[in-house]
N, C-alpha and C. Protein backbone atom coordinates (compact mmCIF):
# COMPACT_ATOMS: atom_id res chain seq x y z
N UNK A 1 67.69 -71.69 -69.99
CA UNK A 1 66.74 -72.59 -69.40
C UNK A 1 65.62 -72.82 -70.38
N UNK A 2 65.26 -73.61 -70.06
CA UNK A 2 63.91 -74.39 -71.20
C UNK A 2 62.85 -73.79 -71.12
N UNK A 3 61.87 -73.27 -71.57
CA UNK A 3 60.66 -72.39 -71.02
C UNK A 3 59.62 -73.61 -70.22
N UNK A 4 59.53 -74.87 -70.28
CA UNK A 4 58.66 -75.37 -69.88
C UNK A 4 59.46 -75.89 -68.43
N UNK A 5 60.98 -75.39 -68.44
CA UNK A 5 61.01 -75.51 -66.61
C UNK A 5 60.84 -74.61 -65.64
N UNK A 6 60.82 -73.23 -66.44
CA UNK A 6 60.42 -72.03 -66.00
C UNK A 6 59.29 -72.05 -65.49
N UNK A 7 58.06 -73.04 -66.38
CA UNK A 7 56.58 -72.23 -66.21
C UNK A 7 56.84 -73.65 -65.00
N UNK A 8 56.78 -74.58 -64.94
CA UNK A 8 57.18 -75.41 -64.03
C UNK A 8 57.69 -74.55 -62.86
N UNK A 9 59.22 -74.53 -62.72
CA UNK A 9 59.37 -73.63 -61.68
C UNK A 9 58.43 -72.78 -60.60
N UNK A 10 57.98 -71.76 -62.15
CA UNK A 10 57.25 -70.58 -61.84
C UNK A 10 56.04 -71.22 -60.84
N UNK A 11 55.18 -72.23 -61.48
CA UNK A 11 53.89 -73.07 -60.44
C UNK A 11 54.39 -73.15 -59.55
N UNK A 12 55.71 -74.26 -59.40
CA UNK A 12 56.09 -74.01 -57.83
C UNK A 12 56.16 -73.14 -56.89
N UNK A 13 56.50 -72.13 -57.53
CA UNK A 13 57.05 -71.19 -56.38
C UNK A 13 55.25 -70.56 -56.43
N UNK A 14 54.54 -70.54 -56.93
CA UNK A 14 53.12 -69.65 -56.59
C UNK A 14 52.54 -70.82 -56.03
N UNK A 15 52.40 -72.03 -55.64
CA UNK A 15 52.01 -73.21 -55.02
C UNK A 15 52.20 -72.85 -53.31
N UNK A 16 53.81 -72.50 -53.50
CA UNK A 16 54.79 -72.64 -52.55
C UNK A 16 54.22 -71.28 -51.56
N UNK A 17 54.36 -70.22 -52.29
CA UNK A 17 54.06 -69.19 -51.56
C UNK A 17 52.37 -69.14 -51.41
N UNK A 18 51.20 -69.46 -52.13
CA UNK A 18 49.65 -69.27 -51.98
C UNK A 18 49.45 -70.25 -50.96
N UNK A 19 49.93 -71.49 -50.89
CA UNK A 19 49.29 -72.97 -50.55
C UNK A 19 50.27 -73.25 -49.10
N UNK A 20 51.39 -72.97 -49.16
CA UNK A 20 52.15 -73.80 -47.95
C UNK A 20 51.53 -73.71 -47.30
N UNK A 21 52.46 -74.39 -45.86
CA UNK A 21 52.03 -74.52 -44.51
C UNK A 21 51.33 -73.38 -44.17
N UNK A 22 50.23 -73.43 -43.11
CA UNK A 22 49.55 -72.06 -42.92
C UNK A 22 50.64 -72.36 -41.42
N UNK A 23 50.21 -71.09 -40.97
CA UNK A 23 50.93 -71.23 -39.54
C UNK A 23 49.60 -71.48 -38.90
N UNK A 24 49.40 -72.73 -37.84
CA UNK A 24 47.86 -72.61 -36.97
C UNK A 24 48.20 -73.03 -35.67
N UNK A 25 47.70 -72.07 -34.63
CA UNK A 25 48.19 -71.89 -33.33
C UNK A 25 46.85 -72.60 -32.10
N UNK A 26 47.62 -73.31 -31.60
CA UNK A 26 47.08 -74.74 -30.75
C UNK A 26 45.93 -73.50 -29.83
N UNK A 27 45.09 -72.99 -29.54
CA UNK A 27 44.30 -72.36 -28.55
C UNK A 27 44.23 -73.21 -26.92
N UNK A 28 44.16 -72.58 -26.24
CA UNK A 28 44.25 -73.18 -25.16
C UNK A 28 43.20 -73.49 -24.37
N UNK A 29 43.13 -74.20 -23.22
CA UNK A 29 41.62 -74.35 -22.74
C UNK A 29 41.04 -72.83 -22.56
N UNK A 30 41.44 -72.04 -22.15
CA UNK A 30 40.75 -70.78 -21.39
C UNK A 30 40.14 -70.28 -22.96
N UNK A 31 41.51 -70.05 -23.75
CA UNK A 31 40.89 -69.28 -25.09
C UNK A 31 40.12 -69.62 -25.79
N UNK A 32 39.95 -71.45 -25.38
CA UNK A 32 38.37 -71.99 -26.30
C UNK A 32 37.33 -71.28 -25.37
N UNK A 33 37.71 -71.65 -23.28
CA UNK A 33 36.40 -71.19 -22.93
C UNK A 33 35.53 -69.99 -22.88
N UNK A 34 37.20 -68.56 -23.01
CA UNK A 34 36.65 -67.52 -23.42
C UNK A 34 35.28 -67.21 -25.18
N UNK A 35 36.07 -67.92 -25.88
CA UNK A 35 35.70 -68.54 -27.13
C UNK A 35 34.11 -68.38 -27.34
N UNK A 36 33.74 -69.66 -26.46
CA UNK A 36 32.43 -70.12 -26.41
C UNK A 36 31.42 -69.69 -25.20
N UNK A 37 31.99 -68.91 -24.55
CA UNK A 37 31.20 -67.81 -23.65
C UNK A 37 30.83 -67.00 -24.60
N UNK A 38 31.64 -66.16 -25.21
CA UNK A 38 31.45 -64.82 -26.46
C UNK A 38 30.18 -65.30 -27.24
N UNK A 39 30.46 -66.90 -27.81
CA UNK A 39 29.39 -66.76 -28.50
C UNK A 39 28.00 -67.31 -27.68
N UNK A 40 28.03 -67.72 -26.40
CA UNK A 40 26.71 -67.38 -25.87
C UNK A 40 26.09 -66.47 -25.37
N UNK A 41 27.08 -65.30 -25.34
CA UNK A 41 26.59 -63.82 -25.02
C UNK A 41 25.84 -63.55 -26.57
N UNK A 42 26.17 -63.79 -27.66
CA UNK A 42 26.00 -63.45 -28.71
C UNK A 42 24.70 -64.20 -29.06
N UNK A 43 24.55 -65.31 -28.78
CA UNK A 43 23.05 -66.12 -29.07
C UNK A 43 22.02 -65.36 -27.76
N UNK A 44 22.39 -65.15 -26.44
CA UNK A 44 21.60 -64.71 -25.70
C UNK A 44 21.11 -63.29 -26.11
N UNK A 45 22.08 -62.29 -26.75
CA UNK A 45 21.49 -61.27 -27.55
C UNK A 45 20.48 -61.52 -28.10
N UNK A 46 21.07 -62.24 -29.63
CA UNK A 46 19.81 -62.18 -30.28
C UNK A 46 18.45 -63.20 -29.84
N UNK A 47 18.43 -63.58 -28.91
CA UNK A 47 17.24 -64.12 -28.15
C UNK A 47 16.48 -62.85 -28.10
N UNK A 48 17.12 -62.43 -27.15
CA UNK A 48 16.62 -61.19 -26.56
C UNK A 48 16.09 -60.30 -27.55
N UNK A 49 16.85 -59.99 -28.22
CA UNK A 49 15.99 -58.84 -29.29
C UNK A 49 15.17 -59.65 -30.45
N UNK A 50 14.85 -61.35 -30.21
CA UNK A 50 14.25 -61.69 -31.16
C UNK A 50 12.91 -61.86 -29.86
N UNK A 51 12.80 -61.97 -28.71
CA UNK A 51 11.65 -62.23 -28.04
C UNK A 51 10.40 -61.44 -27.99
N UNK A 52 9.07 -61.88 -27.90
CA UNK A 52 8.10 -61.18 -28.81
C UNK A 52 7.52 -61.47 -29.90
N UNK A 53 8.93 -61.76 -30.77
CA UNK A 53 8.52 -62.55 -32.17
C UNK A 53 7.48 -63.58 -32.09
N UNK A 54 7.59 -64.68 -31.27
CA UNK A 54 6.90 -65.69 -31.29
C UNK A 54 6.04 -65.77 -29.74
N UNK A 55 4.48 -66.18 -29.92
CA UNK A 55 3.58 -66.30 -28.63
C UNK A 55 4.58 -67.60 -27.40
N UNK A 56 4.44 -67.37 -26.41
CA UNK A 56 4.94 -68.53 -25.88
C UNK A 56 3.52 -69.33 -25.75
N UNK A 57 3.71 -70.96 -25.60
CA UNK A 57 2.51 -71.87 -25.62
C UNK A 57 3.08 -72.42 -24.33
N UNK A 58 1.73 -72.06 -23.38
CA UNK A 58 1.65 -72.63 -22.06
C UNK A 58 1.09 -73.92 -22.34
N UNK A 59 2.02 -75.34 -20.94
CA UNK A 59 0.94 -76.20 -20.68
C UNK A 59 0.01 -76.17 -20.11
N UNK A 60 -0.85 -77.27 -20.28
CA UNK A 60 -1.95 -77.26 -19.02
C UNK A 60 -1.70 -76.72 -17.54
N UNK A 61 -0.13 -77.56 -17.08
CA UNK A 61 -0.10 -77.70 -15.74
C UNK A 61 0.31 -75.98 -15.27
N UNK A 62 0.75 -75.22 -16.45
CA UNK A 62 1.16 -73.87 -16.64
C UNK A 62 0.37 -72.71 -16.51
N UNK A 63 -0.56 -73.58 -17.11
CA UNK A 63 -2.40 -72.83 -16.71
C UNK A 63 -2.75 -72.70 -15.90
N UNK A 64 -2.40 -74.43 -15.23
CA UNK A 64 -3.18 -74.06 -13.74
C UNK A 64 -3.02 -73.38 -12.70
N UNK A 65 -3.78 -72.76 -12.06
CA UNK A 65 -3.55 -71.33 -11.03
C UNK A 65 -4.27 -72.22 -9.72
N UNK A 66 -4.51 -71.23 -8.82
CA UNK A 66 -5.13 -71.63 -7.39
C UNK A 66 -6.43 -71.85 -7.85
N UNK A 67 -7.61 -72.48 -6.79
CA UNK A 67 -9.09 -72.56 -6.92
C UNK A 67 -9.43 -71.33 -7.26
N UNK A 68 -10.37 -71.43 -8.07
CA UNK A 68 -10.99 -70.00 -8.58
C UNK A 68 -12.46 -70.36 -8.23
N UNK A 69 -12.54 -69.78 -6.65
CA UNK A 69 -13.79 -70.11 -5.48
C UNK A 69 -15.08 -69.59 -6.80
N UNK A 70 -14.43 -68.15 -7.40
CA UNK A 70 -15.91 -67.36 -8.12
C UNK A 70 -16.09 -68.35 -9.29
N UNK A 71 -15.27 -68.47 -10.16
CA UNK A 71 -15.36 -69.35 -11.07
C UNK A 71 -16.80 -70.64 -10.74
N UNK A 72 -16.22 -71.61 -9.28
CA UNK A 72 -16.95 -72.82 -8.91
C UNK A 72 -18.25 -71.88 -8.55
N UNK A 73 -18.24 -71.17 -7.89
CA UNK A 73 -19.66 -70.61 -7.35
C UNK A 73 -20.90 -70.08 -8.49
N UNK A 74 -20.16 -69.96 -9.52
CA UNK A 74 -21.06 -69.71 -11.33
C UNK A 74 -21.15 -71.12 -11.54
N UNK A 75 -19.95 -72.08 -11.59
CA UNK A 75 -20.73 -73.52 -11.89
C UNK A 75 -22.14 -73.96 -11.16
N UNK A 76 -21.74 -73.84 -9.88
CA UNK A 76 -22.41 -74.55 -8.87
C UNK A 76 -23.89 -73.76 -8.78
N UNK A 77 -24.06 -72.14 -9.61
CA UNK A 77 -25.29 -71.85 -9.29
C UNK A 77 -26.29 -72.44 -10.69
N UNK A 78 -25.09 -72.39 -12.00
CA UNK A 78 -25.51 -73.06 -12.89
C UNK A 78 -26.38 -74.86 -12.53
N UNK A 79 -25.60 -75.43 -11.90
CA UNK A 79 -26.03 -76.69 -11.84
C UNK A 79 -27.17 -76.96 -10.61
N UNK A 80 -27.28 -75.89 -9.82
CA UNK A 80 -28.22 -75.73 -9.36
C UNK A 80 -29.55 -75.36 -10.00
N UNK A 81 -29.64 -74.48 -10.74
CA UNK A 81 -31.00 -74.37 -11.29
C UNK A 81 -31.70 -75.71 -11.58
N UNK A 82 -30.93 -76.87 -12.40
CA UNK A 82 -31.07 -78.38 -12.64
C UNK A 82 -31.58 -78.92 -11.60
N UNK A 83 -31.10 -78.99 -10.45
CA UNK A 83 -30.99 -78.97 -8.88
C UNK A 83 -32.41 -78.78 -8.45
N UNK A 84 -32.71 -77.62 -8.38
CA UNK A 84 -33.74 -77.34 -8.07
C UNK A 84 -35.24 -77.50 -8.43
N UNK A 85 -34.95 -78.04 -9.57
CA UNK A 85 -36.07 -78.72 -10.31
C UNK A 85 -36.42 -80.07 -10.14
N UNK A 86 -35.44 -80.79 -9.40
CA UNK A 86 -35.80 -81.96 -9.29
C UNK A 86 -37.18 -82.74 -8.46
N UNK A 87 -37.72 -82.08 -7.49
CA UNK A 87 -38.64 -82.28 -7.41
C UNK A 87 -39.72 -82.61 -8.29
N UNK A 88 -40.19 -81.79 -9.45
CA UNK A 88 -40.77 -81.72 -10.71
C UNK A 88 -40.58 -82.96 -11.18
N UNK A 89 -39.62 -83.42 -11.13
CA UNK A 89 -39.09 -84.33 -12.19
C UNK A 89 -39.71 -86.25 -11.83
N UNK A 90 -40.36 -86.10 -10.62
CA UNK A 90 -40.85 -87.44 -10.39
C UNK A 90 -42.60 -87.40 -9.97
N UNK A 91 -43.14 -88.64 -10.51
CA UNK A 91 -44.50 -88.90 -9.90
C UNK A 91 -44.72 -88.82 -8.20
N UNK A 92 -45.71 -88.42 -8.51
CA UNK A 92 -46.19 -88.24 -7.39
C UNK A 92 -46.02 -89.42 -6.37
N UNK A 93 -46.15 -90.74 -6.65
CA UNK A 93 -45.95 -91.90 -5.66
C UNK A 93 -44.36 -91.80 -5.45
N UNK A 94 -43.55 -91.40 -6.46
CA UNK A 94 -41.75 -91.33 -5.75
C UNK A 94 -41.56 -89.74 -5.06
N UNK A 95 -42.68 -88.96 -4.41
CA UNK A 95 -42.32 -88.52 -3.81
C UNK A 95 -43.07 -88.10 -2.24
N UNK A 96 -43.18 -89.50 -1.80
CA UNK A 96 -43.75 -90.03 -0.89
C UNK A 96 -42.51 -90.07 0.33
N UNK A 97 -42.90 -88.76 1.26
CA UNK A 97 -42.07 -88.37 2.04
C UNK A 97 -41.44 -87.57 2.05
N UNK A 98 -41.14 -86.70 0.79
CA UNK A 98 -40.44 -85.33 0.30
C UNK A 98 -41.07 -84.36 1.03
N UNK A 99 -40.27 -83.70 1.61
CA UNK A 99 -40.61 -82.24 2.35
C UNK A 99 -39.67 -81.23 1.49
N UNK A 100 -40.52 -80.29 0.93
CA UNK A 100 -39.57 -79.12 0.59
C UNK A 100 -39.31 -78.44 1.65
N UNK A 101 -37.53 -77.43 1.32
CA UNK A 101 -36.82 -77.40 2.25
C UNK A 101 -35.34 -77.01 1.23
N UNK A 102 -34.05 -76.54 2.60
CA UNK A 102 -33.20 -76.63 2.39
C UNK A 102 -31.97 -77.74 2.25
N UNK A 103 -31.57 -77.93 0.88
CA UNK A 103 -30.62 -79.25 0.94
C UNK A 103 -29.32 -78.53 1.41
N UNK A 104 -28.74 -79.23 1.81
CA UNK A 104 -27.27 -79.43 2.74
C UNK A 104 -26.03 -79.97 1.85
N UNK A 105 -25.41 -79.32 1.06
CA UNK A 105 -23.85 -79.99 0.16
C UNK A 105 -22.89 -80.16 0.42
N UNK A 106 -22.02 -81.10 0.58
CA UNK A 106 -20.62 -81.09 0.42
C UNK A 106 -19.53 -81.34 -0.62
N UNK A 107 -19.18 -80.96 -1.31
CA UNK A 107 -18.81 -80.99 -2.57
C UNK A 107 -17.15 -80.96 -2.68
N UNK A 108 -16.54 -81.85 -2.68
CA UNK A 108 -15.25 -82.21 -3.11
C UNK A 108 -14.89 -81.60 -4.17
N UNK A 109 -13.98 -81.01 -4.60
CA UNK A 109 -13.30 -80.95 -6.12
C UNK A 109 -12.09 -81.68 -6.38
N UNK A 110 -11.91 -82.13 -7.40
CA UNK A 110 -10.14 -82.67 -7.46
C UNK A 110 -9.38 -81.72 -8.67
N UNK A 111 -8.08 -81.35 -8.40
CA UNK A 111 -6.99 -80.18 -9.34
C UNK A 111 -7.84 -80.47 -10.43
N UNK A 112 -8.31 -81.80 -11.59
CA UNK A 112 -8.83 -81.62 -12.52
C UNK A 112 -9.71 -81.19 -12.62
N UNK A 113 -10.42 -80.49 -11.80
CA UNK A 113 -12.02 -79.75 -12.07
C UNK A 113 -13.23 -80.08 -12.06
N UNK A 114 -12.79 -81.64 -12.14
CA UNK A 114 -14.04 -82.73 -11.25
C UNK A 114 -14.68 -82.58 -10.16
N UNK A 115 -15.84 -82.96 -9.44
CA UNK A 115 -16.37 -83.66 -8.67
C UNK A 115 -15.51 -85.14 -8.07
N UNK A 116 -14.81 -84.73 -6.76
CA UNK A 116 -14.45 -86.12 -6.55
C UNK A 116 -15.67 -86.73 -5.67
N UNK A 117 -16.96 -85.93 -4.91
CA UNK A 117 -17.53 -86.40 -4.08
C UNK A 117 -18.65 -85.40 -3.99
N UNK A 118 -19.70 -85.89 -3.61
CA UNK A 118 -20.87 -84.90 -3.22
C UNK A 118 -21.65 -85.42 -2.23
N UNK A 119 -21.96 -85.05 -0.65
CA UNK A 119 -22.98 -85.43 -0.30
C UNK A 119 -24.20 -84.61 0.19
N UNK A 120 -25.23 -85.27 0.18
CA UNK A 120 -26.76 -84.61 1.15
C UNK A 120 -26.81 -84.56 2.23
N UNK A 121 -27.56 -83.73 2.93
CA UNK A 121 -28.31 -84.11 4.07
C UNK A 121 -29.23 -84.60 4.64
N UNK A 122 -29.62 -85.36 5.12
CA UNK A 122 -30.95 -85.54 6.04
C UNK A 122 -31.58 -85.12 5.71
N UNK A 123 -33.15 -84.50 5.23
CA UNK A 123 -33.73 -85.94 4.68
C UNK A 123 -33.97 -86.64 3.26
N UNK A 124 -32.58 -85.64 2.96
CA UNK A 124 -32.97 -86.07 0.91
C UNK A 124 -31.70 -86.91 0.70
N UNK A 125 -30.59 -87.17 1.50
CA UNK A 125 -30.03 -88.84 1.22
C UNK A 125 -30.69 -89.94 0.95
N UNK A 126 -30.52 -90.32 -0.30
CA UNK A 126 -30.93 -91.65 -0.39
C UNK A 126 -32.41 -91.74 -1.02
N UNK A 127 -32.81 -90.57 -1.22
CA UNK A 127 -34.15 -90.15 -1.98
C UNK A 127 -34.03 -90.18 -3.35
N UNK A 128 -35.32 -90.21 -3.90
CA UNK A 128 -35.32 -90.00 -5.15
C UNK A 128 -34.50 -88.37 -5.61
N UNK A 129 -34.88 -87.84 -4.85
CA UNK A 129 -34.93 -85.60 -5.22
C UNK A 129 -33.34 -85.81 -4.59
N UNK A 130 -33.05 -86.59 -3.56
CA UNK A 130 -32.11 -86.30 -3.38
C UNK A 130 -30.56 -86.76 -3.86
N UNK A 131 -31.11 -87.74 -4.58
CA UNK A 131 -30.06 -88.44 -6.03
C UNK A 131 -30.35 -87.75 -7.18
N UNK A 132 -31.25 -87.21 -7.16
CA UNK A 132 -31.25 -86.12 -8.30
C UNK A 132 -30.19 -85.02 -8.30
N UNK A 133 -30.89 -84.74 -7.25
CA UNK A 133 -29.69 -83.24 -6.92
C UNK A 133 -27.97 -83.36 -6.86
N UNK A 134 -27.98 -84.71 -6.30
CA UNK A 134 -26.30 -85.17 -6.34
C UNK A 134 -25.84 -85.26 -8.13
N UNK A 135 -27.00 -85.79 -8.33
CA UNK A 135 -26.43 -86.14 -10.06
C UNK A 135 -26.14 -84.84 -10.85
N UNK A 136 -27.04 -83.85 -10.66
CA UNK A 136 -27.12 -82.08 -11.27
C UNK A 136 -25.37 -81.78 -10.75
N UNK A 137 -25.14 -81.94 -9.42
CA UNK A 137 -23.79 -81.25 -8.90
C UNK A 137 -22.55 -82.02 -9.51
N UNK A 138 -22.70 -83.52 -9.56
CA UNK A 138 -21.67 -84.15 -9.75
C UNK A 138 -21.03 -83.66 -11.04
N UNK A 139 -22.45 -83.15 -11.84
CA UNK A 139 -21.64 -82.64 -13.49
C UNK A 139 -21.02 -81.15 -13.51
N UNK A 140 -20.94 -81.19 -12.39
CA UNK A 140 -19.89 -79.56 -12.45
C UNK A 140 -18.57 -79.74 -12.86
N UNK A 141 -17.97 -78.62 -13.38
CA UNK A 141 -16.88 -79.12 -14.05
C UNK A 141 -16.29 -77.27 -14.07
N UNK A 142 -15.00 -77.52 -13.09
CA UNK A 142 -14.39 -76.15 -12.87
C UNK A 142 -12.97 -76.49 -13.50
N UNK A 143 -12.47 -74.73 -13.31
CA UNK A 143 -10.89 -74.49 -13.83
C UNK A 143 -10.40 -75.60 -13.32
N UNK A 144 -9.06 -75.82 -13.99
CA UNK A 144 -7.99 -76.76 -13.53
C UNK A 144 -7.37 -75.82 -12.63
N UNK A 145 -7.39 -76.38 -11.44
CA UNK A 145 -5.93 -75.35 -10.66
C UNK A 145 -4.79 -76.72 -9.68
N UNK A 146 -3.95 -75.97 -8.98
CA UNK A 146 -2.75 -76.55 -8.58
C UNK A 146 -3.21 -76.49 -6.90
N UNK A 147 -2.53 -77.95 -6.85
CA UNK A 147 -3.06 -77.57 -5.00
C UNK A 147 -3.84 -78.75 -4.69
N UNK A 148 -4.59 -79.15 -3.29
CA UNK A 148 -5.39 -79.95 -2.93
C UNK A 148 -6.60 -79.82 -3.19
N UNK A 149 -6.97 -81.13 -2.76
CA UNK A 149 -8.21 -81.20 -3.29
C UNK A 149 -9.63 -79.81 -2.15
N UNK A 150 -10.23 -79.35 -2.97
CA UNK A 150 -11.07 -78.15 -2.20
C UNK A 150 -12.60 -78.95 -1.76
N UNK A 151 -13.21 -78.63 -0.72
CA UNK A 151 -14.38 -78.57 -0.70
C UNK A 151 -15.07 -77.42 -0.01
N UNK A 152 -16.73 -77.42 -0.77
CA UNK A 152 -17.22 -76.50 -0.62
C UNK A 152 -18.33 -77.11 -0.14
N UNK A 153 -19.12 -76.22 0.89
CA UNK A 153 -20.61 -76.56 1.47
C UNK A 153 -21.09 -75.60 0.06
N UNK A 154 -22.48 -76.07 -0.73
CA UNK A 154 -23.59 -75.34 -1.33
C UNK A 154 -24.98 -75.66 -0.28
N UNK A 155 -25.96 -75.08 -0.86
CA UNK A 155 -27.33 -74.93 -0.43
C UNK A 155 -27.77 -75.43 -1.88
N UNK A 156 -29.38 -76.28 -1.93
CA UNK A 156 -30.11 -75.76 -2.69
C UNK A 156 -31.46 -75.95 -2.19
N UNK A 157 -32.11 -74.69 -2.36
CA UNK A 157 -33.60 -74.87 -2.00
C UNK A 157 -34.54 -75.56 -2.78
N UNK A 158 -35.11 -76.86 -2.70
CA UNK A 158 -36.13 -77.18 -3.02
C UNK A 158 -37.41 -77.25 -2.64
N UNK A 159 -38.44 -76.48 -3.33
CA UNK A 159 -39.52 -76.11 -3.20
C UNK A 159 -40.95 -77.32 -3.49
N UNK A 160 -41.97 -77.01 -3.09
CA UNK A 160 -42.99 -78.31 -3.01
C UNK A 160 -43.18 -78.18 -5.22
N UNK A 161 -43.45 -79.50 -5.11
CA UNK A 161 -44.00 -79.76 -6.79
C UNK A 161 -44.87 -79.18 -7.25
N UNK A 162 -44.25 -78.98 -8.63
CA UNK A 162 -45.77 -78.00 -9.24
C UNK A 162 -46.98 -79.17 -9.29
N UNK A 163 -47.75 -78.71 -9.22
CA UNK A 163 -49.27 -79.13 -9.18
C UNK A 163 -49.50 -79.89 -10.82
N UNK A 164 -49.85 -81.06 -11.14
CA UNK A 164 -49.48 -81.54 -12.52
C UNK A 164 -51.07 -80.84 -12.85
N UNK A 165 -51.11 -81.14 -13.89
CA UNK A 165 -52.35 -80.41 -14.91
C UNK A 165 -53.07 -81.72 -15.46
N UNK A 166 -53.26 -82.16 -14.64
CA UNK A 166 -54.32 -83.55 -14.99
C UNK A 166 -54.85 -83.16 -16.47
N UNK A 167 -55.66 -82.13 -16.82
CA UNK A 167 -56.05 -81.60 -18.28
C UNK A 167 -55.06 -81.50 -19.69
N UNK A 168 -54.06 -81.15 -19.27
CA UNK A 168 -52.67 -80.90 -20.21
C UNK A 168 -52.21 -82.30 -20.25
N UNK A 169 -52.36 -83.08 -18.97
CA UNK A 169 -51.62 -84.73 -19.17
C UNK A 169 -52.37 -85.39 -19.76
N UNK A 170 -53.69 -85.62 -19.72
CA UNK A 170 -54.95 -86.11 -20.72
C UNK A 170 -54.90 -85.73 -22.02
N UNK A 171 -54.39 -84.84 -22.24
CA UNK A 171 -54.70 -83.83 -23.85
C UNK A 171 -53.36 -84.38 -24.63
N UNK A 172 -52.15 -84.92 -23.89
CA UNK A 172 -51.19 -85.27 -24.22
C UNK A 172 -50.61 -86.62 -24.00
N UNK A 173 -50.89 -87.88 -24.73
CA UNK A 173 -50.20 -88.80 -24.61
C UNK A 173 -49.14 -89.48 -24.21
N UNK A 174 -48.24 -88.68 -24.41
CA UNK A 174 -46.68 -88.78 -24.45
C UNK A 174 -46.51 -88.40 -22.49
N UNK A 175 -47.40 -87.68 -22.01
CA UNK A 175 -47.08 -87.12 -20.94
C UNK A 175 -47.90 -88.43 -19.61
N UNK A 176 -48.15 -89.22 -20.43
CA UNK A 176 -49.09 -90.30 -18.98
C UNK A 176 -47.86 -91.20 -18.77
């Protein structure tokens, strides 16, 4: 034989035996579904032993919890101090008819933490002191929580006006 049909040959047969047909066996539905169960046991593992790794990031709406009554009751004493000053805050001719006294609140909240509503009582509706005081409450601003809308009765006591300093308002320009 010729040596170059040999080495010929020879390729064939190492072609023949490395390369042929593989044998590949059709899997069946179950043995894919067994299949792909295995490997979601296998991803749910390493979930599991990877959890921790990373913080989870809550949404807003994830945040939000029930009314947090103590929470509003720190706003509402906050925006009261404002509140309570309002008297102070006008001349003497806009407070023509003001009786110090206890104001009367009703105070709406909505899930966003707003003010949906605020009203007075008798006799500071519709007053100067008593649009004051609505304006101090309306800027409250509580937790977000889940749920209906809450309302709360507040109080605020307003007391008679400080006495102006006719001397200090003379001495000061800016203050007439």
């Amino acid at each position: 034989m010729n040596k170059s049909v040999v080495i010929v040959m020879g390729a064939a047969l190492l072609l023949a035996s490395g390369c042929g047909p593989k044998k590949s066996k059709v899997k069946s539905q179950d043995e894919r579904l067994e299949e792909q169960l295995a490997l979601a046991d296998e991803q749910l593992a390493k979930q599991d032993a990877e959890k921790g790794k990373f913080e989870q990031v809550e949404s807003d709406s994830e945040k939000a919890e029930k009314f947090d009554a103590d929470h509003a009751k720190h706003e509402l004493k906050r925006a009261t101090l404002n509140a309570s000053d309002c008297p102070n805050t006008f001349e003497k001719a806009q407070l023509e008819g003001y009786q110090p006294g206890t104001a009367e609140l009703r105070i709406t909240f909505l899930n966003d933490g707003s003010v949906k509503e605020a009203t007075i009582n008798a006799p500071y509706d519709g007053t100067p002191v008593g649009d004051c005081v609505l304006r101090a409450i309306n800027s409250v601003q509580v937790k977000l929580y889940q749920g209906e809308e809450v309302t709360v009765d507040w109080k605020v006591e307003l007391g008679k006006p400080k006495p102006v300093d006719e001397k200090a308002k003379a001495a000061d320009p800016k203050k007439k």
